[in-house]
N, C-alpha and C. Protein backbone atom coordinates (compact mmCIF):
# COMPACT_ATOMS: atom_id res chain seq x y z
N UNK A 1 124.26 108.96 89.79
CA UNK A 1 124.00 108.99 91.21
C UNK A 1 124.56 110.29 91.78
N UNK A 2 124.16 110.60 93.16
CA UNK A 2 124.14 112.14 93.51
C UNK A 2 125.13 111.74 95.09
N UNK A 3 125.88 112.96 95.15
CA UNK A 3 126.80 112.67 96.31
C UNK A 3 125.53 112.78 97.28
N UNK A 4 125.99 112.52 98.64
CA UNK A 4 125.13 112.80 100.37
C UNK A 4 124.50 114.38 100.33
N UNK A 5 126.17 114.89 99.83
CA UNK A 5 126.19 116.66 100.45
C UNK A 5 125.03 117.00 99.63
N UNK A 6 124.46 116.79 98.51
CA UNK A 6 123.97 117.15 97.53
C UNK A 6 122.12 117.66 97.62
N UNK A 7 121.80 116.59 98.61
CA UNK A 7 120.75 115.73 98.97
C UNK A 7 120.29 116.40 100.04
N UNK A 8 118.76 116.84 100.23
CA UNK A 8 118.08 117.64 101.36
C UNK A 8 117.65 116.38 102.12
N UNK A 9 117.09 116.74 103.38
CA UNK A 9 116.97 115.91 104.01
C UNK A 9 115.95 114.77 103.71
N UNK A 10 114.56 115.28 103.66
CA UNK A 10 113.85 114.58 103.02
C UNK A 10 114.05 113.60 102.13
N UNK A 11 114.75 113.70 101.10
CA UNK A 11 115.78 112.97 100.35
C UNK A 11 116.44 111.50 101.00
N UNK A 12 116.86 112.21 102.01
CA UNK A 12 117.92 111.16 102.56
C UNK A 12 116.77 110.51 103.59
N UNK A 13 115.98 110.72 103.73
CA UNK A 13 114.84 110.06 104.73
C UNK A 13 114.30 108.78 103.84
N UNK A 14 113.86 109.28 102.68
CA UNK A 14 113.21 108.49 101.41
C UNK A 14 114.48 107.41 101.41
N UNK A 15 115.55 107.33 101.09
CA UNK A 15 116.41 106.21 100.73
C UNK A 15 116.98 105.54 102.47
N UNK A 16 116.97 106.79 103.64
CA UNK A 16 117.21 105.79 104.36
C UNK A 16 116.26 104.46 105.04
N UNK A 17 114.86 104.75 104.65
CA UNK A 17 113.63 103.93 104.29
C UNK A 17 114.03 102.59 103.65
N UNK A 18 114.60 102.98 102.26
CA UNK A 18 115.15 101.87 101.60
C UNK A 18 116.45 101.42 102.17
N UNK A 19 117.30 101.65 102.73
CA UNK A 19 118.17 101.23 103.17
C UNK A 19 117.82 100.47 104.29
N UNK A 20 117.36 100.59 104.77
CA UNK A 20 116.07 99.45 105.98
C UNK A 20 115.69 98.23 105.31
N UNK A 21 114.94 98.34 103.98
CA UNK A 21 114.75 97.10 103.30
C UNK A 21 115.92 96.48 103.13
N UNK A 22 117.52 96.86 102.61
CA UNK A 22 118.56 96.46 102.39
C UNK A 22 119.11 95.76 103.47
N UNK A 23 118.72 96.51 103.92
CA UNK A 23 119.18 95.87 106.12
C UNK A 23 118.40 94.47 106.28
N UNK A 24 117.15 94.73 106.03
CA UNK A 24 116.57 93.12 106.18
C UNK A 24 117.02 91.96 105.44
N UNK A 25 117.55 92.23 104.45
CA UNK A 25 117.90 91.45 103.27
C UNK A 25 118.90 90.40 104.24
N UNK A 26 119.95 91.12 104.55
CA UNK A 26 120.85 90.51 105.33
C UNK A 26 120.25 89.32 107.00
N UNK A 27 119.41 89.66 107.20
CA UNK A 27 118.37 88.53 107.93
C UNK A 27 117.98 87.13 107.41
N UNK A 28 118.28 85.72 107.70
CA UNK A 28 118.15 84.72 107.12
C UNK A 28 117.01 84.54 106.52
N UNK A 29 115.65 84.99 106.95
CA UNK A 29 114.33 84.94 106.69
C UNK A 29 113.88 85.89 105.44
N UNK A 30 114.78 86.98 104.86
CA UNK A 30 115.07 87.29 103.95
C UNK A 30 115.55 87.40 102.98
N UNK A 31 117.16 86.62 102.96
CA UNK A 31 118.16 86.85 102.29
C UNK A 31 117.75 86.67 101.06
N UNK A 32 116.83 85.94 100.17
CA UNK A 32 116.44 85.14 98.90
C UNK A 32 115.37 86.07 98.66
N UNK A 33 114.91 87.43 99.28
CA UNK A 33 113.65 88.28 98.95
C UNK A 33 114.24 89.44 98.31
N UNK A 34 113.09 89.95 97.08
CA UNK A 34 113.28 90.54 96.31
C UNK A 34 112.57 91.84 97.26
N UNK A 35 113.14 93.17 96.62
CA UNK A 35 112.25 94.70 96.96
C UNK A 35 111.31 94.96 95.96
N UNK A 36 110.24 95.30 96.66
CA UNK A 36 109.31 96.09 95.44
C UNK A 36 108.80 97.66 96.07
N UNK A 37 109.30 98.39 95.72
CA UNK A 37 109.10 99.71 95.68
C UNK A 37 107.85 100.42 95.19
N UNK A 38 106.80 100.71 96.06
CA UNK A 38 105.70 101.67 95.87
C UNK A 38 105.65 103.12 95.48
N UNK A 39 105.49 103.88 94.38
CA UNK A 39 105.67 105.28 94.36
C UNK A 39 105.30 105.98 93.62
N UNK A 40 105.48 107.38 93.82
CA UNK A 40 105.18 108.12 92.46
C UNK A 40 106.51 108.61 91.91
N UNK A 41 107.74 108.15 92.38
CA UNK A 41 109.02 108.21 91.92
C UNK A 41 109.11 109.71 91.73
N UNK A 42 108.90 110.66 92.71
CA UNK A 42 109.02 111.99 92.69
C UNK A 42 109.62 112.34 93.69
N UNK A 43 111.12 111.38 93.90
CA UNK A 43 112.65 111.70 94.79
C UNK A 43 113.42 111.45 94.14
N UNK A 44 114.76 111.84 93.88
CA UNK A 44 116.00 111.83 93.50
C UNK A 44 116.31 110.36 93.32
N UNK A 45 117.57 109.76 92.34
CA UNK A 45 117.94 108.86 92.86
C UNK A 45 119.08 108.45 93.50
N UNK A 46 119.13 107.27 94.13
CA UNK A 46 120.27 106.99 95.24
C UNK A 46 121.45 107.65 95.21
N UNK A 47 121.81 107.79 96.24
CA UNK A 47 123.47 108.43 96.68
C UNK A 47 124.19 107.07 96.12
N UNK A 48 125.44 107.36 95.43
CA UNK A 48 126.28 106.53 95.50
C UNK A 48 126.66 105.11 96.60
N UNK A 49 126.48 105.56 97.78
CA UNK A 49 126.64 104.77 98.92
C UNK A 49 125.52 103.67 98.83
N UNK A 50 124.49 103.96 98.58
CA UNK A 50 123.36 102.98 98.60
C UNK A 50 123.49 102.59 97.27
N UNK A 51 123.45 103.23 96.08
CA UNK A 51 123.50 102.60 94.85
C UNK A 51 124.27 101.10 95.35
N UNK A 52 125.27 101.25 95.79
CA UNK A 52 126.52 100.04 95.37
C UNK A 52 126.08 98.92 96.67
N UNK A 53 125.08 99.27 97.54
CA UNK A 53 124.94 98.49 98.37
C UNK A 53 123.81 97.57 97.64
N UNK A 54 122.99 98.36 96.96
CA UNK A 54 121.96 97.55 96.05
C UNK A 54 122.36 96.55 94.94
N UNK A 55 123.81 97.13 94.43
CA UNK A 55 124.12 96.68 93.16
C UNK A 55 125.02 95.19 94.05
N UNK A 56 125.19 95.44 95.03
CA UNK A 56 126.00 94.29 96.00
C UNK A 56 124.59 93.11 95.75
N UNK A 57 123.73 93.37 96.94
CA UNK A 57 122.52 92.35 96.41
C UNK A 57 122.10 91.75 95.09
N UNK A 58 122.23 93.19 94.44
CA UNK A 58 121.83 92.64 93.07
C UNK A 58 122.64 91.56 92.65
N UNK A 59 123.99 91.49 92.73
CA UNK A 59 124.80 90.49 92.25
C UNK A 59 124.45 89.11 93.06
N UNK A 60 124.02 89.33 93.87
CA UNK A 60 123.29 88.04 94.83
C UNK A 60 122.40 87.27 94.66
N UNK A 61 121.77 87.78 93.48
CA UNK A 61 120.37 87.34 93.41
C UNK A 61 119.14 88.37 93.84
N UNK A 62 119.25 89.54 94.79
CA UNK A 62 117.89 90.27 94.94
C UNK A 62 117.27 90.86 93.77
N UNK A 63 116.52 91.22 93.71
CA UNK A 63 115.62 91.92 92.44
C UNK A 63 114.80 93.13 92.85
N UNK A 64 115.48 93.98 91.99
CA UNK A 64 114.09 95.68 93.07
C UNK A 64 113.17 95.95 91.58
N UNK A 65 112.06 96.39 92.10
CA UNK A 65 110.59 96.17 91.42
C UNK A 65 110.14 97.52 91.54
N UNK A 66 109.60 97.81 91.40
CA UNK A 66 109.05 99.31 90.94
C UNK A 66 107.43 99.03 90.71
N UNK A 67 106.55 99.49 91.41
CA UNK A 67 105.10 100.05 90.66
C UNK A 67 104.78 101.26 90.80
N UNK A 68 104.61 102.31 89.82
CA UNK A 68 105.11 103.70 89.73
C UNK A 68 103.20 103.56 89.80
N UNK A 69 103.12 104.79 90.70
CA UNK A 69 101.39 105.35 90.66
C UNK A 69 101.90 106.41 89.60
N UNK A 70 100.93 106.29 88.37
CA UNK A 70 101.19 107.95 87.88
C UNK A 70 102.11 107.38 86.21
N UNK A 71 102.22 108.14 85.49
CA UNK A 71 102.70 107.53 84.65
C UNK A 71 104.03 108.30 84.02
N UNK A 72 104.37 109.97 84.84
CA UNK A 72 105.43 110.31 84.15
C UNK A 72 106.71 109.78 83.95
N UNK A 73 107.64 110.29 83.08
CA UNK A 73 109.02 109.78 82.98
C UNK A 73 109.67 109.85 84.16
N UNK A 74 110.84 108.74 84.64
CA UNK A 74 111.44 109.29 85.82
C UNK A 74 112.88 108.18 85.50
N UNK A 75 113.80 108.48 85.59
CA UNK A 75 115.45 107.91 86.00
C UNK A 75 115.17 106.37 86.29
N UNK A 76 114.36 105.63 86.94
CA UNK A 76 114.52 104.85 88.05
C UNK A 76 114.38 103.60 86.50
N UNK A 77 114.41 103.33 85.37
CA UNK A 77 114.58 102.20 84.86
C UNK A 77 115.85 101.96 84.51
N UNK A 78 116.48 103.00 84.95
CA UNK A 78 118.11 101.98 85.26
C UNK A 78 118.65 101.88 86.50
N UNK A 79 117.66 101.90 87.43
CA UNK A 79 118.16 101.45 88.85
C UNK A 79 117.29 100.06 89.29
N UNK A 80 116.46 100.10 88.56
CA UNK A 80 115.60 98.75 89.17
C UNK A 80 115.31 97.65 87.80
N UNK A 81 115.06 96.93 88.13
CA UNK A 81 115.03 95.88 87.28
C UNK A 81 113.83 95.53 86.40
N UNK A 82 113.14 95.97 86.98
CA UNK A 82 111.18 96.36 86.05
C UNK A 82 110.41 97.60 86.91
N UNK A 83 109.83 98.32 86.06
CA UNK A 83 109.02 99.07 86.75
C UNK A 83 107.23 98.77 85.95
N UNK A 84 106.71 98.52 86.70
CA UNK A 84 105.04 98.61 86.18
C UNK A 84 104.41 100.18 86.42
N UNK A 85 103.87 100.57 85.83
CA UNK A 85 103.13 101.91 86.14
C UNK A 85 101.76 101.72 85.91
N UNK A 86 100.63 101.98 86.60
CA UNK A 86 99.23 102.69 86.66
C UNK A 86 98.71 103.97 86.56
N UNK A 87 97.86 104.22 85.93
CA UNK A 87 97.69 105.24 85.60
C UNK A 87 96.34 105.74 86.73
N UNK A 88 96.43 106.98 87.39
CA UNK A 88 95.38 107.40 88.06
C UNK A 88 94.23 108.17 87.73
């Protein structure tokens, strides 16, 4: 995982996106819902700060999902729990 300072903005736009999903989680109408992540996984991955907020859920029961458009290699199968990929 990559410190804040590290991270261009754009960057930090992309995860504070996800950090929104994390935010809902905490909503009763959510709490028991899993993330599934749409992408071509061509951003960095999480800052430390969010890593551990995910890995918090994760211990909860949430589940983050991955369907990668595109089929290159990318980091994110040790941050999420399955990734599916399609090929375009």
């Amino acid at each position: 995982m990559q410190d804040e300072s590290e991270r261009s903005k754009s960057d930090i736009l992309t995860w504070s996106q996800a950090s929104q999903a994390i935010d809902a989680l905490q909503a009763k109408d959510f709490c028991l819902a899993d993330v599934l992540i749409i992408s071509d996984f061509f951003f960095p991955l999480p800052i430390d700060k969010m890593h551990k907020r995910m890995e918090t859920k994760h211990a909860k029961g949430t589940r983050y999902y991955g369907l990668q458009i595109g089929e290159t290699k990318n980091p994110y199968d040790k941050v999420l729990d399955k990734i599916w990929r399609i090929s375009v």
